[in-house]
PDB file of N, CA and C in Angstrom:
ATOM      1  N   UNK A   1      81.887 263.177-103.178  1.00  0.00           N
ATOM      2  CA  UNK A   1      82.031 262.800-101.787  1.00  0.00           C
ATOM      3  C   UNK A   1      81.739 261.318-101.622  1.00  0.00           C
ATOM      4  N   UNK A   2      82.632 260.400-101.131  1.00  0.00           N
ATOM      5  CA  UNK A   2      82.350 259.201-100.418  1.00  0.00           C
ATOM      6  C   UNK A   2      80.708 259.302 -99.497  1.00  0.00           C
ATOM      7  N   UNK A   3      80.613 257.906 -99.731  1.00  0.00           N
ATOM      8  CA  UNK A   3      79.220 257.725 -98.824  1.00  0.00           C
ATOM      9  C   UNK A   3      79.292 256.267 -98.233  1.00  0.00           C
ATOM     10  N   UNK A   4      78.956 256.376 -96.841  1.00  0.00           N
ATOM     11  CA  UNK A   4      78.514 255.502 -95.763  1.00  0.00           C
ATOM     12  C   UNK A   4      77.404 254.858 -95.513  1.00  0.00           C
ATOM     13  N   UNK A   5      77.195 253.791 -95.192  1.00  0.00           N
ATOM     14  CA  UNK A   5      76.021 252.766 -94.909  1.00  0.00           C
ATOM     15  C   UNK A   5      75.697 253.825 -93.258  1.00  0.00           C
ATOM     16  N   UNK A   6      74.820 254.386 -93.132  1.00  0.00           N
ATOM     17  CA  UNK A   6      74.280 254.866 -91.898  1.00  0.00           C
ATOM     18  C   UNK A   6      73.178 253.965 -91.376  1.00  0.00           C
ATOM     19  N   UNK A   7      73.108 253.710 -90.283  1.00  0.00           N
ATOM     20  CA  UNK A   7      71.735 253.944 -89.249  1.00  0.00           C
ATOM     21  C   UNK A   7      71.274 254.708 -88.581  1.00  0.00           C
ATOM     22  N   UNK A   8      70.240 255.265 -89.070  1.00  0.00           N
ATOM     23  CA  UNK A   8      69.518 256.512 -87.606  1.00  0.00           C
ATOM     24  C   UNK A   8      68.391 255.700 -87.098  1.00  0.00           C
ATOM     25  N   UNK A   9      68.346 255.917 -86.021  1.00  0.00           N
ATOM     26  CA  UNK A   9      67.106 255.101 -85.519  1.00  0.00           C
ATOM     27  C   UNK A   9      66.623 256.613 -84.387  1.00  0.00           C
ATOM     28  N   UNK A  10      65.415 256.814 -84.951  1.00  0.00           N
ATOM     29  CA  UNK A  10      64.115 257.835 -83.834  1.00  0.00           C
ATOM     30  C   UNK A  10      63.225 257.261 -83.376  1.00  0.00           C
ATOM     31  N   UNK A  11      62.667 258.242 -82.533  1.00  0.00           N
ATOM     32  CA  UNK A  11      61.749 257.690 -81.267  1.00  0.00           C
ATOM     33  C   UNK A  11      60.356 258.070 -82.376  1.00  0.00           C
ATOM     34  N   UNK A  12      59.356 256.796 -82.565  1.00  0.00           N
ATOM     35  CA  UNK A  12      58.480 256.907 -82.801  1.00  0.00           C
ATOM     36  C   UNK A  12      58.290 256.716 -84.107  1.00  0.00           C
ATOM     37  N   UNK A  13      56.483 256.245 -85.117  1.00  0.00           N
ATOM     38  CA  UNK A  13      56.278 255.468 -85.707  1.00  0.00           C
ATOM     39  C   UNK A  13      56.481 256.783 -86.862  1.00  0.00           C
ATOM     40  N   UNK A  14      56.539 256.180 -88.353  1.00  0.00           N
ATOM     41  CA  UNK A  14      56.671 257.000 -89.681  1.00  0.00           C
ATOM     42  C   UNK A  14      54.914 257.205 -90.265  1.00  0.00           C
ATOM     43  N   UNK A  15      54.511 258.252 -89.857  1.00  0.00           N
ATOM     44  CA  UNK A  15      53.398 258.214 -90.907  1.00  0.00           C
ATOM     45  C   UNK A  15      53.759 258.567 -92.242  1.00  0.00           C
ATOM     46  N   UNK A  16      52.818 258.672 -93.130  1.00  0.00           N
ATOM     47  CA  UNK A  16      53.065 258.496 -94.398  1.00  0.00           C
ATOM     48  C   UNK A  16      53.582 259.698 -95.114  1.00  0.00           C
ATOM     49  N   UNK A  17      53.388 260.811 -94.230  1.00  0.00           N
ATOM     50  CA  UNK A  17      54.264 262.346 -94.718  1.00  0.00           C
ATOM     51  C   UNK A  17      56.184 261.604 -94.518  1.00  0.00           C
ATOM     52  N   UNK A  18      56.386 261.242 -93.756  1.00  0.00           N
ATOM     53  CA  UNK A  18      57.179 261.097 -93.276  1.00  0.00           C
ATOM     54  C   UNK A  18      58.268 260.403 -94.496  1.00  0.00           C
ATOM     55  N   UNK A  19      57.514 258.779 -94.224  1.00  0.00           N
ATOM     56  CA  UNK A  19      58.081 257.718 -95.013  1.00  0.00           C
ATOM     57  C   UNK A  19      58.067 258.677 -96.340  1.00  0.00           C
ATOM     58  N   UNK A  20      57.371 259.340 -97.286  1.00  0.00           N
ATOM     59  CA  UNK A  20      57.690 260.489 -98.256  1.00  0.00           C
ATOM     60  C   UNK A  20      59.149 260.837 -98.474  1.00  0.00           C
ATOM     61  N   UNK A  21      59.064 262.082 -97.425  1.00  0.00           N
ATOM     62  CA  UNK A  21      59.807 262.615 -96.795  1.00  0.00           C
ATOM     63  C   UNK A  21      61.009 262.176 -96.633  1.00  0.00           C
ATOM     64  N   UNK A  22      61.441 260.819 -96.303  1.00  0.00           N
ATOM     65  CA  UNK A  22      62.334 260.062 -96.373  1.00  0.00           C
ATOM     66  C   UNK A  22      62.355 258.406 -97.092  1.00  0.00           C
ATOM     67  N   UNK A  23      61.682 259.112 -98.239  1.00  0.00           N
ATOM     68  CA  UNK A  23      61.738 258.079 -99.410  1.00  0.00           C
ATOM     69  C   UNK A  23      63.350 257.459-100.290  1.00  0.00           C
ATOM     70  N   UNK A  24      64.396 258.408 -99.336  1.00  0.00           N
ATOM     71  CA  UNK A  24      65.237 257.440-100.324  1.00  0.00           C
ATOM     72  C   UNK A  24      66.010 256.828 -99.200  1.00  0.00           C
ATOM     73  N   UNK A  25      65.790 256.704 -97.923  1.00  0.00           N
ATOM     74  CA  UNK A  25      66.061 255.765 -97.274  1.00  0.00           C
ATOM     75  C   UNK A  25      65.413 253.989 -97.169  1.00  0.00           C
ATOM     76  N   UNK A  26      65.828 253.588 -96.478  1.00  0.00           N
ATOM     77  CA  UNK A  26      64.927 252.117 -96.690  1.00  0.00           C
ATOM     78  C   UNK A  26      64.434 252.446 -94.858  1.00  0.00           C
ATOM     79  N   UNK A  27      63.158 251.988 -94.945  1.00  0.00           N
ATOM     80  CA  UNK A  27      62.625 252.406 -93.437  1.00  0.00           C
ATOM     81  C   UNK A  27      62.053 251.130 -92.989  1.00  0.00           C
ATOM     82  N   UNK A  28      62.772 250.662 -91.669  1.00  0.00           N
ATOM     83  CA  UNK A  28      62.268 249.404 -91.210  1.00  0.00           C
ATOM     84  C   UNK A  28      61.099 249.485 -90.462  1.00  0.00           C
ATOM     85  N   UNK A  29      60.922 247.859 -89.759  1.00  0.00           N
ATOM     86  CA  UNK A  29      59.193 248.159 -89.229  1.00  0.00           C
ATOM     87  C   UNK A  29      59.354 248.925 -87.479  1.00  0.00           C
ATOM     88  N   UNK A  30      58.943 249.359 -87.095  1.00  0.00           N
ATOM     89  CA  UNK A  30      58.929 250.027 -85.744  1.00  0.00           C
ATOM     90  C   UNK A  30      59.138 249.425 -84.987  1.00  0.00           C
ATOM     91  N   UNK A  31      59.833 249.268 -83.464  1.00  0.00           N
ATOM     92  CA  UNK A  31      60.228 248.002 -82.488  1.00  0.00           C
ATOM     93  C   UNK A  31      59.961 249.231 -81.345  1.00  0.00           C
ATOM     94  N   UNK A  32      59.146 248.903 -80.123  1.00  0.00           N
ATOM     95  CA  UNK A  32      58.916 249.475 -79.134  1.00  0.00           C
ATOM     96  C   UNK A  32      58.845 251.280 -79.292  1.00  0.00           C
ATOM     97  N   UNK A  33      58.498 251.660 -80.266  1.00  0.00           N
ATOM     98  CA  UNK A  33      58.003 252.688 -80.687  1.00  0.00           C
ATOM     99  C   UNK A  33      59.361 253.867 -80.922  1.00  0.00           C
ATOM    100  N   UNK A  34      60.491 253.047 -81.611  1.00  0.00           N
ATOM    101  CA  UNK A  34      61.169 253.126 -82.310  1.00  0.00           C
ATOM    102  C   UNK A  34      61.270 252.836 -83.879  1.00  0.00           C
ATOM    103  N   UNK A  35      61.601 253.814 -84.529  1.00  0.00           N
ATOM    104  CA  UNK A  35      61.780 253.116 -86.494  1.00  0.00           C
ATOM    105  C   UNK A  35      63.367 253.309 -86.402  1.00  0.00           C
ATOM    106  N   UNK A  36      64.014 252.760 -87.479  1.00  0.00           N
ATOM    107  CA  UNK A  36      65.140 252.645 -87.886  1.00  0.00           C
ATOM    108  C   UNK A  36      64.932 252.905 -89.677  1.00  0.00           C
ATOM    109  N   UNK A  37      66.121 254.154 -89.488  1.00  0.00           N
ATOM    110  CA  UNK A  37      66.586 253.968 -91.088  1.00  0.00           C
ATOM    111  C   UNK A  37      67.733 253.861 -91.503  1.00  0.00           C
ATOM    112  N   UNK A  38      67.856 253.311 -93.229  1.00  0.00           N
ATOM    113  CA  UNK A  38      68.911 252.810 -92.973  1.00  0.00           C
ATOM    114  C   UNK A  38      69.551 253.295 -94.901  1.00  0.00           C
ATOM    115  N   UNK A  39      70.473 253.839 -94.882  1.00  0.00           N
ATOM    116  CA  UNK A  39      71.050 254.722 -96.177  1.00  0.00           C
ATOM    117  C   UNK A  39      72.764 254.704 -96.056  1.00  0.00           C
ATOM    118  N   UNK A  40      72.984 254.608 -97.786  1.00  0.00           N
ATOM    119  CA  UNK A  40      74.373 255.043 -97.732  1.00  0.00           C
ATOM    120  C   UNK A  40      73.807 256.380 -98.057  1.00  0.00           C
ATOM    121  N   UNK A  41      74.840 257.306 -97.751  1.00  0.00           N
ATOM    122  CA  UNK A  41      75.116 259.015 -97.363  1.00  0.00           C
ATOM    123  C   UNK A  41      76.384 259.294 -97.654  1.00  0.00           C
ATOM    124  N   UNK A  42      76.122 260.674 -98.251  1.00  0.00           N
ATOM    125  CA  UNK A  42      77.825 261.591 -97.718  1.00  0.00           C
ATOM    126  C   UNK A  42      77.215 262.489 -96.944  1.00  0.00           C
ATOM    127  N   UNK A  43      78.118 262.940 -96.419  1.00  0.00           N
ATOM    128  CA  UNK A  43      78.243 264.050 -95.536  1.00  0.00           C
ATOM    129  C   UNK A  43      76.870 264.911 -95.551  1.00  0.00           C
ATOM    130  N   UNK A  44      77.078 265.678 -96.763  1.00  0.00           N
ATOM    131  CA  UNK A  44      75.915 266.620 -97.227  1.00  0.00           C
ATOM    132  C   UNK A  44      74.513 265.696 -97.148  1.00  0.00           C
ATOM    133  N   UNK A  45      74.610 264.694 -97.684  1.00  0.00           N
ATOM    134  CA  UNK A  45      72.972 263.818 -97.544  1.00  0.00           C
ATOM    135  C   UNK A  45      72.852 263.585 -96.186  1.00  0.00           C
ATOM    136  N   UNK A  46      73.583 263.366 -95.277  1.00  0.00           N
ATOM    137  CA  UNK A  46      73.313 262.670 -93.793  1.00  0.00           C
ATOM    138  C   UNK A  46      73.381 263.994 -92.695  1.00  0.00           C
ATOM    139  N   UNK A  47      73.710 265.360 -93.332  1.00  0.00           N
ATOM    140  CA  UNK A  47      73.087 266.567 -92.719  1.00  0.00           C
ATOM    141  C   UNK A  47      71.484 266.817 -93.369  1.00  0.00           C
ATOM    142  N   UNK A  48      71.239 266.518 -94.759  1.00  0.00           N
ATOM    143  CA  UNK A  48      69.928 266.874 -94.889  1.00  0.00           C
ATOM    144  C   UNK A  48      68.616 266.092 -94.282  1.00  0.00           C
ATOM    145  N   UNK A  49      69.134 264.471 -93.980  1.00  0.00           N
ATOM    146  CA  UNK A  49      67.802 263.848 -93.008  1.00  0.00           C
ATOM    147  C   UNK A  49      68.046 264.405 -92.032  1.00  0.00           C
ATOM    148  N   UNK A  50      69.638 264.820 -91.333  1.00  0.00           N
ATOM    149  CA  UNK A  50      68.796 265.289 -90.050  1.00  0.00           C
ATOM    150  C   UNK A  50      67.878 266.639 -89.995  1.00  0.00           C
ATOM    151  N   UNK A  51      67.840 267.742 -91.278  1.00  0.00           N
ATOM    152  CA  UNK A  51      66.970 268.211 -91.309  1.00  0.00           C
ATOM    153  C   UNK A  51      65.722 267.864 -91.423  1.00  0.00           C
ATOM    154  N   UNK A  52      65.506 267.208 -92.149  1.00  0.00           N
ATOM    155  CA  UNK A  52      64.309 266.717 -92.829  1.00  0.00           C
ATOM    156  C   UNK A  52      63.628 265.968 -91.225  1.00  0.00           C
ATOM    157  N   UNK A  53      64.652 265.439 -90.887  1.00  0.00           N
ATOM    158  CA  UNK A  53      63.872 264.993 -89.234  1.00  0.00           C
ATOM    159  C   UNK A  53      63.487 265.826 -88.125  1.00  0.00           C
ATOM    160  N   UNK A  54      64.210 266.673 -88.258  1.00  0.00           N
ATOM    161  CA  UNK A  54      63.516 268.195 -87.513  1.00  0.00           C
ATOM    162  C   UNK A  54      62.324 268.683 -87.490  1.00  0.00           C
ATOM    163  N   UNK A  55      62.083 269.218 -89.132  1.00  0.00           N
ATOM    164  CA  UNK A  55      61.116 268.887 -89.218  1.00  0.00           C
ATOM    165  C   UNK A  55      60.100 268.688 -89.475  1.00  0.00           C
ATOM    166  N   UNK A  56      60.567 267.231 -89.379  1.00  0.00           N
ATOM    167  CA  UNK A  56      59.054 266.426 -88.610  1.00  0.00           C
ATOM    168  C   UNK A  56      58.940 266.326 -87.645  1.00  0.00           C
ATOM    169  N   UNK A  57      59.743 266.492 -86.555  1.00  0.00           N
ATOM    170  CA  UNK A  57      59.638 267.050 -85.388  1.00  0.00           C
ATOM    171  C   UNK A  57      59.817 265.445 -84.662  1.00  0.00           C
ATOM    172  N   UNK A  58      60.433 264.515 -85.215  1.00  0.00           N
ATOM    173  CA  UNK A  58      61.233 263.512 -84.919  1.00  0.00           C
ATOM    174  C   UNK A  58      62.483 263.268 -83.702  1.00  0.00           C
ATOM    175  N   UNK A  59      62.417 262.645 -82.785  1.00  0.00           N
ATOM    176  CA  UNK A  59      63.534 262.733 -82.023  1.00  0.00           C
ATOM    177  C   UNK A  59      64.658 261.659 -82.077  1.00  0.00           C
ATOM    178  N   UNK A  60      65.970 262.155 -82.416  1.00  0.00           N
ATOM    179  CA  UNK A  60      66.900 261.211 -82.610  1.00  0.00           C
ATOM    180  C   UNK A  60      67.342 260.423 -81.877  1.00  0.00           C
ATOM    181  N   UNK A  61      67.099 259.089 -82.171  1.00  0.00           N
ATOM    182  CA  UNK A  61      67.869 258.181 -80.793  1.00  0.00           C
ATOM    183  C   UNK A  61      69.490 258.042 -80.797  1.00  0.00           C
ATOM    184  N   UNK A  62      69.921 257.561 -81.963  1.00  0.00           N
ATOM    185  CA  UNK A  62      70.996 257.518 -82.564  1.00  0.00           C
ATOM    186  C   UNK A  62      71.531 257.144 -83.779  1.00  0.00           C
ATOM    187  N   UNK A  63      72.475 257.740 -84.441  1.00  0.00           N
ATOM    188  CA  UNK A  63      73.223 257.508 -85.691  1.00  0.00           C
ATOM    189  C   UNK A  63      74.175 256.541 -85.736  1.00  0.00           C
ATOM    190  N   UNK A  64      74.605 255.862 -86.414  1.00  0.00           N
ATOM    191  CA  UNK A  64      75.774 254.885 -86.283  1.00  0.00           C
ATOM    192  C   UNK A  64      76.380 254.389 -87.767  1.00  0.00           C
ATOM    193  N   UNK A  65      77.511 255.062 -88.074  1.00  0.00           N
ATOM    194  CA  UNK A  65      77.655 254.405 -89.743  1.00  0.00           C
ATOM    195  C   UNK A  65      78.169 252.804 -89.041  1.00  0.00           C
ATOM    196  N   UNK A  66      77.323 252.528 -90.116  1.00  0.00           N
ATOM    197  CA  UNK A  66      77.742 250.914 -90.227  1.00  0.00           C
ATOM    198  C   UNK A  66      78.718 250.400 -90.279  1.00  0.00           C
ATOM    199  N   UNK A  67      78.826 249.423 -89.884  1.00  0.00           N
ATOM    200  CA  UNK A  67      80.624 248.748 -90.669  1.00  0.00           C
ATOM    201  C   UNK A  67      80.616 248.037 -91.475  1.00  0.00           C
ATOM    202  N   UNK A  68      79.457 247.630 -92.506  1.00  0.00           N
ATOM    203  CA  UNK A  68      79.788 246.942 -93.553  1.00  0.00           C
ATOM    204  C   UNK A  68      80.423 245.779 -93.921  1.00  0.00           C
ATOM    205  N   UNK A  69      80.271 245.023 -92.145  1.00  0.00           N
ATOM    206  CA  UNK A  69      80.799 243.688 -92.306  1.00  0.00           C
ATOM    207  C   UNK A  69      80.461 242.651 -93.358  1.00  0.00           C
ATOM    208  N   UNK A  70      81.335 242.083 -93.343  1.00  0.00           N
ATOM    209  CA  UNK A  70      80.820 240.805 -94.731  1.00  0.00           C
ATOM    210  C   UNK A  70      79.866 239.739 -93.683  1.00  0.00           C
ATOM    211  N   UNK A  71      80.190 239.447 -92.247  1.00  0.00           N
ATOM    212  CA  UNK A  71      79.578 238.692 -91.575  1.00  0.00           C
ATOM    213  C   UNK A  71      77.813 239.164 -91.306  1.00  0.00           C
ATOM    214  N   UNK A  72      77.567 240.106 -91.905  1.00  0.00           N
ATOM    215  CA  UNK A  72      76.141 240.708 -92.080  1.00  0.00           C
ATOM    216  C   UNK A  72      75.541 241.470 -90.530  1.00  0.00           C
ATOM    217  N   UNK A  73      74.514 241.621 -90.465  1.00  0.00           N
ATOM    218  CA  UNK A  73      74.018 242.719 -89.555  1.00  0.00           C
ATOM    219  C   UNK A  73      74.085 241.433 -88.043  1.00  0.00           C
ATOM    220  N   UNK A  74      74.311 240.932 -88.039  1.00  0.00           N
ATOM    221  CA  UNK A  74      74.220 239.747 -86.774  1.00  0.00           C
ATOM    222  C   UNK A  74      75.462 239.893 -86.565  1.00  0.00           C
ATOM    223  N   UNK A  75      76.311 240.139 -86.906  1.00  0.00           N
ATOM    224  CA  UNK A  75      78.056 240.638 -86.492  1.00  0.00           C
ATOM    225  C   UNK A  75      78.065 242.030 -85.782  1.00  0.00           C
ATOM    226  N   UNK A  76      77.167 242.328 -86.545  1.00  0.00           N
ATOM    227  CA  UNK A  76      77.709 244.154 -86.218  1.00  0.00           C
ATOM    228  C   UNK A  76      76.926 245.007 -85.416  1.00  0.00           C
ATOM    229  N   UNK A  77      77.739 245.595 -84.166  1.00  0.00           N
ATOM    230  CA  UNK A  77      76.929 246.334 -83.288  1.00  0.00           C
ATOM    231  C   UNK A  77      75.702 247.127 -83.783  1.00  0.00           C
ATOM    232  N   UNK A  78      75.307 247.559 -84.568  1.00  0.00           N
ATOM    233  CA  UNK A  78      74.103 248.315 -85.169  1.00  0.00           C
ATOM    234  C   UNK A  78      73.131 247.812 -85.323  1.00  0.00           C
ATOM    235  N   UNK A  79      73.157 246.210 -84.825  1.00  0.00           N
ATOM    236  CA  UNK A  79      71.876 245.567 -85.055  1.00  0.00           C
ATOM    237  C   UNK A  79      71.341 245.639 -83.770  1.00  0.00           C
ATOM    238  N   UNK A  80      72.246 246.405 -82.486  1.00  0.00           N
ATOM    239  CA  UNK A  80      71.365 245.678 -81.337  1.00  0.00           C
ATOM    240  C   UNK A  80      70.821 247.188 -81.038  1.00  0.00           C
ATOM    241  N   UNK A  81      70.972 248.282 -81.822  1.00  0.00           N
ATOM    242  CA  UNK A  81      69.830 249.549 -81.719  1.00  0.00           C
ATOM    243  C   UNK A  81      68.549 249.583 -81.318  1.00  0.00           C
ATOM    244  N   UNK A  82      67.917 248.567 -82.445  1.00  0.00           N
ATOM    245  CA  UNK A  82      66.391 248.973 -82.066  1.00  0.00           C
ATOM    246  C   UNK A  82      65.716 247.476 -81.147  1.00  0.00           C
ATOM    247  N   UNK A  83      66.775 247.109 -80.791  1.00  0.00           N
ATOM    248  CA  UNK A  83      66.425 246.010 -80.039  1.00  0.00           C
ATOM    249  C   UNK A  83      66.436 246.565 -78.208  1.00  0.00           C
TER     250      UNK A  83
END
């Protein structure tokens, strides 16, 4: 299966079960009590965090596959998520 640059960004900070838990994502720093993560995925991997975010009893703000611009994350709508 092909895989996508995703962003999920949830409401609220990663304790350390968590960040575990979602150790093969890259997990940014928290912004207004929001985290953002950020993974290429297929299909099957980007149904299992949203299990894995369940739970933890995590609430989803939103998903967004990336676009993988060459102009970098300052081009591309997905940067203004956790802002």
């Amino acid at each position: 299966m092909r895989t996508h640059p995703y962003l999920i960004v949830v409401d609220g900070e990663l304790g350390p079960e968590a960040l575990e838990w979602l150790d093969d994502l890259d997990v940014g720093a928290s912004i207004r009590g929001r985290s953002a993560l950020d993974g290429d995925l297929d299909q099957a991997a980007l149904h299992g965090v949203f299990q894995r975010l369940q739970l933890l009893v995590l609430d989803i703000v939103e998903v967004r596959r990336r676009c993988g611009c060459v102009g970098g994350e300052s081009s591309c709508v997905a940067a203004e998520l956790v802002s």
